[in-house]
N, C-alpha and C. Protein backbone atom coordinates (compact mmCIF):
# COMPACT_ATOMS: atom_id res chain seq x y z
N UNK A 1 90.63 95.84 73.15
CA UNK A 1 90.77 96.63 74.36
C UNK A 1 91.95 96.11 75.16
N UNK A 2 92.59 96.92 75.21
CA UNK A 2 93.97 96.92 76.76
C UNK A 2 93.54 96.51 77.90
N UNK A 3 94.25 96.31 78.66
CA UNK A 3 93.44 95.59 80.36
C UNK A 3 93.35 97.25 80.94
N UNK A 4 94.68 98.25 80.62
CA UNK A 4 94.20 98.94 81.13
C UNK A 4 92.72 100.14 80.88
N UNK A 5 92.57 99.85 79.51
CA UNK A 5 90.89 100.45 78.99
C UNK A 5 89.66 99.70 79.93
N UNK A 6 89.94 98.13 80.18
CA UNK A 6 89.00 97.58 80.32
C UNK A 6 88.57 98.38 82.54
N UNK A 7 87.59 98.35 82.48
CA UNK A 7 86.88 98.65 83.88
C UNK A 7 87.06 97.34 85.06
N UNK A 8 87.85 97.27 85.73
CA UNK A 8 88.18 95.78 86.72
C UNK A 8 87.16 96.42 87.60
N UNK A 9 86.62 95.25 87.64
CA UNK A 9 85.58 95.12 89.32
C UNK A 9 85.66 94.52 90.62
N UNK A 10 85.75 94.35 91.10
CA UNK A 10 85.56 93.14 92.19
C UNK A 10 84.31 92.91 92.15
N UNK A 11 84.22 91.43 92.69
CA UNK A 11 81.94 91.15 92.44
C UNK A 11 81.21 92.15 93.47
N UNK A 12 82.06 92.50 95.07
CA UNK A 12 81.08 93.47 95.57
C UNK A 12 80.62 94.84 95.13
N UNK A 13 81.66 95.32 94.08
CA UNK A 13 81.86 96.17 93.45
C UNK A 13 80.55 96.18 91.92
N UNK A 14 81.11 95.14 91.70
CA UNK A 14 79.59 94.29 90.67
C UNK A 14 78.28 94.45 91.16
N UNK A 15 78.28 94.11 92.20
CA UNK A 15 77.36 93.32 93.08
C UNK A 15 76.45 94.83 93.08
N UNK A 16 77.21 95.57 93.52
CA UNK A 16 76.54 97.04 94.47
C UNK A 16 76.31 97.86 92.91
N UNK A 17 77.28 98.25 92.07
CA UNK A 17 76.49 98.57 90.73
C UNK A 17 75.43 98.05 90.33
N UNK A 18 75.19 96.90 89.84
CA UNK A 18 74.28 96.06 89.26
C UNK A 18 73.00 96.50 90.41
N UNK A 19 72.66 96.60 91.44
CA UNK A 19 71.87 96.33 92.06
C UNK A 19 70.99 98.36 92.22
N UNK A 20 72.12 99.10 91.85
CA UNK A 20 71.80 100.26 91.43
C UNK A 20 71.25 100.37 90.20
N UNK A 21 71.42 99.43 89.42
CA UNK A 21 70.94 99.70 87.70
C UNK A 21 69.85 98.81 88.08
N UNK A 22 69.39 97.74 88.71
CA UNK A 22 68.52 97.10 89.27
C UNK A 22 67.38 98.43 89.63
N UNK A 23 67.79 98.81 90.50
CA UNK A 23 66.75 99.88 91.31
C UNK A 23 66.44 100.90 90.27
N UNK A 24 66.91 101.60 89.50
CA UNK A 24 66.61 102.50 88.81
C UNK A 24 65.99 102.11 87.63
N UNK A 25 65.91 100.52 87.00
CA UNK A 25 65.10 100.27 85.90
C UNK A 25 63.37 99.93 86.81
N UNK A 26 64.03 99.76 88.28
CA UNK A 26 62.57 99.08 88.75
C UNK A 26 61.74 101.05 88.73
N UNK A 27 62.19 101.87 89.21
CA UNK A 27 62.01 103.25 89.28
C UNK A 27 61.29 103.98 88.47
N UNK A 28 61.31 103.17 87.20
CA UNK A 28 60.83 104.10 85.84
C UNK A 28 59.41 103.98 85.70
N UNK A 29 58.57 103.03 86.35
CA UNK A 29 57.53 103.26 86.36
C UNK A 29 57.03 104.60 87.26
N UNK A 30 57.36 104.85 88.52
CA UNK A 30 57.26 106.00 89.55
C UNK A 30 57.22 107.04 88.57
N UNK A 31 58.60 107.49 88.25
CA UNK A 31 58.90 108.56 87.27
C UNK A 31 58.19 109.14 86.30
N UNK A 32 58.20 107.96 85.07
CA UNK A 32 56.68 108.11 84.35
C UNK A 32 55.46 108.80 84.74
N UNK A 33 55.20 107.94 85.94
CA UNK A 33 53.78 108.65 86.79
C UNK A 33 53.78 109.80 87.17
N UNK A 34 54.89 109.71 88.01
CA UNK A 34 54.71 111.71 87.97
C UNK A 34 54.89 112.65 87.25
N UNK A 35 55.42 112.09 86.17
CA UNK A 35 55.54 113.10 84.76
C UNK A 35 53.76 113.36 84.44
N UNK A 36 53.16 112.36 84.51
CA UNK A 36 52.25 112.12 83.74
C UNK A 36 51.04 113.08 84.79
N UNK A 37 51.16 113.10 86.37
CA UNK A 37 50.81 113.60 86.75
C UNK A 37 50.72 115.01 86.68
N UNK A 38 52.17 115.81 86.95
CA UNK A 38 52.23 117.04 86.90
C UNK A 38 51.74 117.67 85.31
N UNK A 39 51.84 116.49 84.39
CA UNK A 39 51.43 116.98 83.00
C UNK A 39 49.47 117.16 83.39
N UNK A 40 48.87 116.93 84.03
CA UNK A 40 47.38 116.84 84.13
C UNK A 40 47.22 118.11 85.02
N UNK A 41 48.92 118.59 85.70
CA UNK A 41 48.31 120.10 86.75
C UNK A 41 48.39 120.43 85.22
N UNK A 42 48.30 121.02 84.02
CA UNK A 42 48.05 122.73 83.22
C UNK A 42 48.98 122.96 82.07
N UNK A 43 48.97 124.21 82.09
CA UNK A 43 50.00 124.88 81.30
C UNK A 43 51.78 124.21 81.74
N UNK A 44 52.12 123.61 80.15
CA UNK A 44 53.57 122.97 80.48
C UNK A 44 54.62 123.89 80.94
N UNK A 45 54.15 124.76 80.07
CA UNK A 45 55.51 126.12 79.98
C UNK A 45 55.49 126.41 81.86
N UNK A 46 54.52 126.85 82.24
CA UNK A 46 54.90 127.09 83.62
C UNK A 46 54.71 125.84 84.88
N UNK A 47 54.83 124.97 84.51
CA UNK A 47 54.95 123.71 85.58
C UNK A 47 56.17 123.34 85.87
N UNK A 48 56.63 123.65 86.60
CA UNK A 48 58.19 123.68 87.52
C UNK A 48 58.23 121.94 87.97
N UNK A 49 57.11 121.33 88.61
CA UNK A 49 57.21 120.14 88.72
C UNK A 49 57.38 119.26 87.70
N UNK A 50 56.56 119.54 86.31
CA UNK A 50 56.95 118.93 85.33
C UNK A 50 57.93 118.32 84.67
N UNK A 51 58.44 119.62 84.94
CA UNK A 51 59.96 120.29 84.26
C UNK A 51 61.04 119.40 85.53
N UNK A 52 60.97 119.98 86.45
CA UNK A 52 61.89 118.45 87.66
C UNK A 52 61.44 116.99 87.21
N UNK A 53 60.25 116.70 86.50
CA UNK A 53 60.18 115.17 86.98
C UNK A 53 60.71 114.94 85.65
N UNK A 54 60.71 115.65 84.07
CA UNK A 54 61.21 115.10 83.13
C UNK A 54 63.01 115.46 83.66
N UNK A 55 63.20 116.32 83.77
CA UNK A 55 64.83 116.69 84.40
C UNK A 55 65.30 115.22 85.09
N UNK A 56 64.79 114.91 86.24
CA UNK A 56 65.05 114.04 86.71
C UNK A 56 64.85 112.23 86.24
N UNK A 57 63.94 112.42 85.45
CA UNK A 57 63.73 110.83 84.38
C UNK A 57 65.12 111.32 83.23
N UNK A 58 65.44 111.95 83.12
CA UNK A 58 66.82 112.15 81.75
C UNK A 58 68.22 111.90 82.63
N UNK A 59 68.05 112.28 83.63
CA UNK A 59 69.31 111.86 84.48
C UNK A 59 69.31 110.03 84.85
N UNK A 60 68.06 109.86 85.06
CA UNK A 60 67.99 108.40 85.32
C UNK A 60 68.11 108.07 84.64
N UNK A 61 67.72 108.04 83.43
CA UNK A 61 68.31 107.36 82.06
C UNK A 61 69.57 107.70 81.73
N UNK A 62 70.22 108.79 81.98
CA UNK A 62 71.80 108.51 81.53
C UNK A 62 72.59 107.74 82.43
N UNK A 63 71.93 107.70 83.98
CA UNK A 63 72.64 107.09 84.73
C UNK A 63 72.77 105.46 84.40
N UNK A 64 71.32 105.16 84.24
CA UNK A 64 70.99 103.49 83.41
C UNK A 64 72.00 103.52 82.74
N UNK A 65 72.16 103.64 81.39
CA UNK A 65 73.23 103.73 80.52
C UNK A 65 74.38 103.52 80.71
N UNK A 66 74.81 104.52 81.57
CA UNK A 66 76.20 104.41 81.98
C UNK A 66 76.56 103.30 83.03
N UNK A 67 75.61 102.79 83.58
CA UNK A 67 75.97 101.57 84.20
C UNK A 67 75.80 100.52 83.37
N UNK A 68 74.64 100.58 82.44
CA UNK A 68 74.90 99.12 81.61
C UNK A 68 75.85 98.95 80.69
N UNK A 69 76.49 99.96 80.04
CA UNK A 69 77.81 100.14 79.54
C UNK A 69 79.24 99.39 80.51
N UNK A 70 78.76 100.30 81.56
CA UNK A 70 80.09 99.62 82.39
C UNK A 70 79.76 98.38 82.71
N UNK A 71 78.73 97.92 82.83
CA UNK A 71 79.09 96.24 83.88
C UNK A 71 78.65 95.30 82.65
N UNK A 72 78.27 95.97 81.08
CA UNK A 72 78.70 94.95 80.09
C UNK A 72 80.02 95.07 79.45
N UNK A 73 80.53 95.91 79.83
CA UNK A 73 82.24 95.60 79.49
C UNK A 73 83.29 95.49 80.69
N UNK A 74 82.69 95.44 81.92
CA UNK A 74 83.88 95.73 82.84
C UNK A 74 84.02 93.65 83.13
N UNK A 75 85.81 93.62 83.49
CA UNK A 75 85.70 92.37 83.81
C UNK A 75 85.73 92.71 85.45
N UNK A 76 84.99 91.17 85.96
CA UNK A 76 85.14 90.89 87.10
C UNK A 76 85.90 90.18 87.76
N UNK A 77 86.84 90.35 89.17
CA UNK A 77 87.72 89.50 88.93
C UNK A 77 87.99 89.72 90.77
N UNK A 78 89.12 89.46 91.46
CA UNK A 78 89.56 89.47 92.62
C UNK A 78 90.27 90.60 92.71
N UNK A 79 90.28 91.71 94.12
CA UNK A 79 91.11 92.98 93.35
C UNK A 79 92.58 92.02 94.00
N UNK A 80 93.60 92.92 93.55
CA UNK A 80 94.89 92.13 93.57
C UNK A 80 95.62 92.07 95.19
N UNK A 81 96.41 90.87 95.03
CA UNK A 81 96.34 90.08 96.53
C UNK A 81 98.15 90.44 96.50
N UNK A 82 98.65 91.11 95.42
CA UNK A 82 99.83 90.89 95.67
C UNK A 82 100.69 92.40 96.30
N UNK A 83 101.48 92.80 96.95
CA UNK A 83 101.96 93.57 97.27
C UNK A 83 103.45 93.90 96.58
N UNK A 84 103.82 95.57 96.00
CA UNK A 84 105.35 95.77 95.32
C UNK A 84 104.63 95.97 94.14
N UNK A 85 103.78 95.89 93.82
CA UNK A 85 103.50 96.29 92.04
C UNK A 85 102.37 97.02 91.64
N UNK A 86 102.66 97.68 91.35
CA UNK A 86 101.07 98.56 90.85
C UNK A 86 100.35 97.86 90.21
N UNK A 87 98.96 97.88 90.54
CA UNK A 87 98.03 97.02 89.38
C UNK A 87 96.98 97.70 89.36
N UNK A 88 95.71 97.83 89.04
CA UNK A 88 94.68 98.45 88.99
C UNK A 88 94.33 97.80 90.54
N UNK A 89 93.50 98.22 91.16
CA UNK A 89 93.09 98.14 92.50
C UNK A 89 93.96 97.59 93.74
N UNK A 90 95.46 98.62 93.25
CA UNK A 90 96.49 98.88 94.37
C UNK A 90 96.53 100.46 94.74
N UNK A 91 96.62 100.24 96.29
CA UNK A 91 96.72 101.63 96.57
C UNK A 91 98.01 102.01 96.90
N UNK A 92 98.65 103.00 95.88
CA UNK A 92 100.31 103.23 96.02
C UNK A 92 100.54 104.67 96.47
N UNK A 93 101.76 104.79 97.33
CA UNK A 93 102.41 105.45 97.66
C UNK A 93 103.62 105.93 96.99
N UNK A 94 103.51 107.40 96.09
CA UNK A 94 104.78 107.28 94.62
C UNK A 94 105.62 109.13 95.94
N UNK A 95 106.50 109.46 94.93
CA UNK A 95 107.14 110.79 95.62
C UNK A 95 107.23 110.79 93.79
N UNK A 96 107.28 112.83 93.56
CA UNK A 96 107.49 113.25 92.46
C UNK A 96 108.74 113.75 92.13
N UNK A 97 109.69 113.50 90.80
CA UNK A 97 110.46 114.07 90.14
C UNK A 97 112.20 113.96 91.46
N UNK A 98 111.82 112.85 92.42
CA UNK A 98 113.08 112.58 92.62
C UNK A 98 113.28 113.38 94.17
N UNK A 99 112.00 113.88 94.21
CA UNK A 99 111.61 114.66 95.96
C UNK A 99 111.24 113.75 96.97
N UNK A 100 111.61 113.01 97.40
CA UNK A 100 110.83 111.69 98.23
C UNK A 100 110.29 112.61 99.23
N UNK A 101 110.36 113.71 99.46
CA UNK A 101 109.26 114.53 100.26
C UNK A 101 107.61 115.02 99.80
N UNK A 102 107.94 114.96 98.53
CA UNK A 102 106.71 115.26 97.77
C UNK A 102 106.11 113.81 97.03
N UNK A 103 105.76 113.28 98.23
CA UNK A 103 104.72 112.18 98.39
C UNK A 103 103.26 112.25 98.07
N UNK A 104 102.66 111.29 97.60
CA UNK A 104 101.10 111.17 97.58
C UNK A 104 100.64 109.93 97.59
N UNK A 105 99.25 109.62 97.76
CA UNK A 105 98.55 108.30 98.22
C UNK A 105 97.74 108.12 97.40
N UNK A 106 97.32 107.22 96.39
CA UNK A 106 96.17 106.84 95.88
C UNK A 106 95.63 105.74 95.67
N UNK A 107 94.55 105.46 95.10
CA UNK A 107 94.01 103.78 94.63
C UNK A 107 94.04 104.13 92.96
N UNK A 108 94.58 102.97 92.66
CA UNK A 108 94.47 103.19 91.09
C UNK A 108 93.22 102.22 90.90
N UNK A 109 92.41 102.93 90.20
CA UNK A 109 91.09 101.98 89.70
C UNK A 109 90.43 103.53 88.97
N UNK A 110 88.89 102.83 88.59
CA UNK A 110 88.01 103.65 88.20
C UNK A 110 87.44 104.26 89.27
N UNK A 111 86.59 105.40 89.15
CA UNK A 111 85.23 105.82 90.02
C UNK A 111 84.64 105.36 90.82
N UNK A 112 83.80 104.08 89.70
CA UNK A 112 82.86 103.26 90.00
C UNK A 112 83.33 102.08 91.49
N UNK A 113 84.84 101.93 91.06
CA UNK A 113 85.39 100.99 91.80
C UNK A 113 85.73 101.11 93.09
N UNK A 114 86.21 102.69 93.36
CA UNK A 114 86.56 102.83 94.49
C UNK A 114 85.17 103.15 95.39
N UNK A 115 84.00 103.35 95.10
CA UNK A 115 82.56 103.39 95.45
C UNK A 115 83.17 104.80 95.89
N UNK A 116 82.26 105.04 97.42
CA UNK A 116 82.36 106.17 97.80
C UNK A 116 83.60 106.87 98.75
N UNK A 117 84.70 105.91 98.99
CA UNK A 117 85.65 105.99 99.63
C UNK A 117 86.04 107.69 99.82
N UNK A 118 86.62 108.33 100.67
CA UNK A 118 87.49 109.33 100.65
C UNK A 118 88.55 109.45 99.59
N UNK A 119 89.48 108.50 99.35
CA UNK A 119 90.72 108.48 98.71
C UNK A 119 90.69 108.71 97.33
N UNK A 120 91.82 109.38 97.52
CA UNK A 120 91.75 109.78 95.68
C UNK A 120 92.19 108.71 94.86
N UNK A 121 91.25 108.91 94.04
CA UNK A 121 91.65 107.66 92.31
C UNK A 121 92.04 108.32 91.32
N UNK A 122 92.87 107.67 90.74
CA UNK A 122 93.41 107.74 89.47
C UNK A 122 93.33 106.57 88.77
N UNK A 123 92.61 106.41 87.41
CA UNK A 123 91.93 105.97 86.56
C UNK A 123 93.54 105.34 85.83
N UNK A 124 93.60 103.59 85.83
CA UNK A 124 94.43 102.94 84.88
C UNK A 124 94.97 103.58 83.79
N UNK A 125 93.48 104.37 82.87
CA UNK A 125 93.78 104.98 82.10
C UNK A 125 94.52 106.10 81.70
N UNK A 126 94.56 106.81 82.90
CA UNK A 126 95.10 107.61 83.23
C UNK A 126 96.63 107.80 82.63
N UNK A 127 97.17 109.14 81.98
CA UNK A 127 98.59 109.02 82.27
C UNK A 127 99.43 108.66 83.25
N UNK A 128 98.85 109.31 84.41
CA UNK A 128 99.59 108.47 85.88
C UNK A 128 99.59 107.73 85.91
N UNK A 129 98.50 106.77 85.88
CA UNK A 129 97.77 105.10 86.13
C UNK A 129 98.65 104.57 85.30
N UNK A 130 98.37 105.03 84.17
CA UNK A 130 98.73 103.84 83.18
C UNK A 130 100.84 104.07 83.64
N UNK A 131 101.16 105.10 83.34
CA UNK A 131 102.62 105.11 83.85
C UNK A 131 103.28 103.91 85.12
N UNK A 132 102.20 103.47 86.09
CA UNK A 132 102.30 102.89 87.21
C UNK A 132 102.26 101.54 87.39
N UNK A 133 101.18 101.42 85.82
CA UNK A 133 101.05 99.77 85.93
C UNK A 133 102.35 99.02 85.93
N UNK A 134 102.27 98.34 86.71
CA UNK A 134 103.07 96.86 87.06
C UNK A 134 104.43 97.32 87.18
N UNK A 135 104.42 98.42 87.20
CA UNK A 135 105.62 99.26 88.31
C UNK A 135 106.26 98.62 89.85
N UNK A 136 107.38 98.24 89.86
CA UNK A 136 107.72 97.44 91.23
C UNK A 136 108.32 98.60 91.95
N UNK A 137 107.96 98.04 93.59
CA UNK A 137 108.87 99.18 94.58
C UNK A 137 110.11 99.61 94.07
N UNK A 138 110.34 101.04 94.14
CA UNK A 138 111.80 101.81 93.81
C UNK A 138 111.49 102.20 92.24
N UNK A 139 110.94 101.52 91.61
CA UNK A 139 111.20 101.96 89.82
C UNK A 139 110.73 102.95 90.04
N UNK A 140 111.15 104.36 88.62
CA UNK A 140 110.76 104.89 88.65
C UNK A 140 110.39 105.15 86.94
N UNK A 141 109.46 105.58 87.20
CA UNK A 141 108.70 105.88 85.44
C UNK A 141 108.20 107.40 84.93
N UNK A 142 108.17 107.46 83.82
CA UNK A 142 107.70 109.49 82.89
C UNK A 142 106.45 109.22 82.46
N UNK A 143 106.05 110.30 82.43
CA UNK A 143 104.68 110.34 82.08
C UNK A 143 104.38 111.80 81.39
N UNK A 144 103.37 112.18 80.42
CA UNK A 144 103.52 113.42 79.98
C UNK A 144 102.32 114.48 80.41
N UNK A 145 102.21 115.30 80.78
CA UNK A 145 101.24 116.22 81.22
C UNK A 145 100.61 116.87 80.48
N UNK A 146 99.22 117.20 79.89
CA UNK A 146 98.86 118.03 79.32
C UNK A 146 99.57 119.04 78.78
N UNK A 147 100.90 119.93 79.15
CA UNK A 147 101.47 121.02 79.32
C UNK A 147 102.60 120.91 78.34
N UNK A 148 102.46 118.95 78.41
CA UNK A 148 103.50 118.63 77.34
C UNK A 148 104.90 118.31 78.26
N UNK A 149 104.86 118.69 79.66
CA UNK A 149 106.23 118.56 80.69
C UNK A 149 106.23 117.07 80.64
N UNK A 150 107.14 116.60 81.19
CA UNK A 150 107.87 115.08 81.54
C UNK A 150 107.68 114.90 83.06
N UNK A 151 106.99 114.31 83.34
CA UNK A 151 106.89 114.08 85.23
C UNK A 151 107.84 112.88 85.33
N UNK A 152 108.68 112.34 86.55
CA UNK A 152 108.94 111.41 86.84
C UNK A 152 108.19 111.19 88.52
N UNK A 153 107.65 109.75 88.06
CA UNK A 153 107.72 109.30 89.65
C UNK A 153 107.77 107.89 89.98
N UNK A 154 108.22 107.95 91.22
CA UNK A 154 108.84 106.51 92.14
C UNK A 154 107.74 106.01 92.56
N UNK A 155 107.45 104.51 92.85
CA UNK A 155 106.56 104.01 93.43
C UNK A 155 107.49 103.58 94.60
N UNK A 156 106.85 104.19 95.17
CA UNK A 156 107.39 103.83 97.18
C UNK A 156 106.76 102.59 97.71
N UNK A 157 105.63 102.80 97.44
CA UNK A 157 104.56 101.40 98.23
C UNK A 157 103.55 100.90 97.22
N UNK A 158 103.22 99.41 97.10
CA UNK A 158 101.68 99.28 96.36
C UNK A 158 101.61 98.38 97.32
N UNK A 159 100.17 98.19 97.11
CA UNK A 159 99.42 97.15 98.54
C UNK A 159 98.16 97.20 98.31
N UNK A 160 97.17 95.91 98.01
CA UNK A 160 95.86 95.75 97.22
C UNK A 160 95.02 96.24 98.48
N UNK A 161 93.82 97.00 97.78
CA UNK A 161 92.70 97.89 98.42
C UNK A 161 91.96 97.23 98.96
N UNK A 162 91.57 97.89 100.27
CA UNK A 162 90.69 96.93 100.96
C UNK A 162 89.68 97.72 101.74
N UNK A 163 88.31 97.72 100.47
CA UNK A 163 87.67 99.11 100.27
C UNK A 163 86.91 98.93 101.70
């Protein structure tokens, strides 16, 4: 795996996942129960509650999953302290194709990482992301679009997130 495949965390970032996959394995007993309940109202075919409480135990389990996936492969680490370089949990300021008017703002990280923030992410993995890594103020770098076009863009600003 690439650093940029791998999922960077910070520990509060750790901290607050883990403690969600915490709560939702403690949960599965509840769940169970009310499955087991609404299974004692009757006829399955028409039990609407049924049907929500297994709906809702299949979401909890993919959600489980997908967190124990991520926080057994994501590393944990400090998000970055340095300013001028894109890194995964820098929030940069780029302009497109040579327009320094056509500016935008983001955090490069995962989903998970930026928690619930407003700001838009773009994923390391990302063609953008990954185009950006360790990109210094002024460079400018291509990247390819679905469409198959050539984007260029400048990194104007990076400066580590401070969620």
């Amino acid at each position: 795996m690439t650093d940029t495949q791998v999922t960077w965390l910070t520990q509060e970032s750790h901290d607050r996942l883990k403690s969600e996959l915490d709560s939702l394995i403690a949960n599965r007993p509840v769940i169970a129960a009310e499955i087991n309940e609404r299974r004692e109202e009757g006829d399955l075919k028409e039990n609407g509650g049924y049907h929500a409480a297994r709906e809702e135990q299949g979401q909890q389990e993919a959600r489980i999953r997908q967190l124990q996936e991520l926080l057994n492969n994501a590393k944990v680490g400090e998000a970055p302290t340095q300013s001028g370089v894109a890194l995964p949990g820098s929030v940069v300021t780029v302009y497109y194709d040579g327009d320094e008017k056509d500016t935008e703002t983001f955090l490069i990280a995962t989903r998970e990482e930026s928690g619930q923030g407003g700001m838009e992410t773009y994923s390391p993995s990302s063609p953008l992301g990954a185009a950006l890594i360790d990109a210094k103020v002024g460079e400018t770098r291509e990247y390819s679009v679905p469409s198959g076009a050539t984007i260029k863009v400048t990194l104007v600003s990076a400066e580590p997130y401070h969620g």
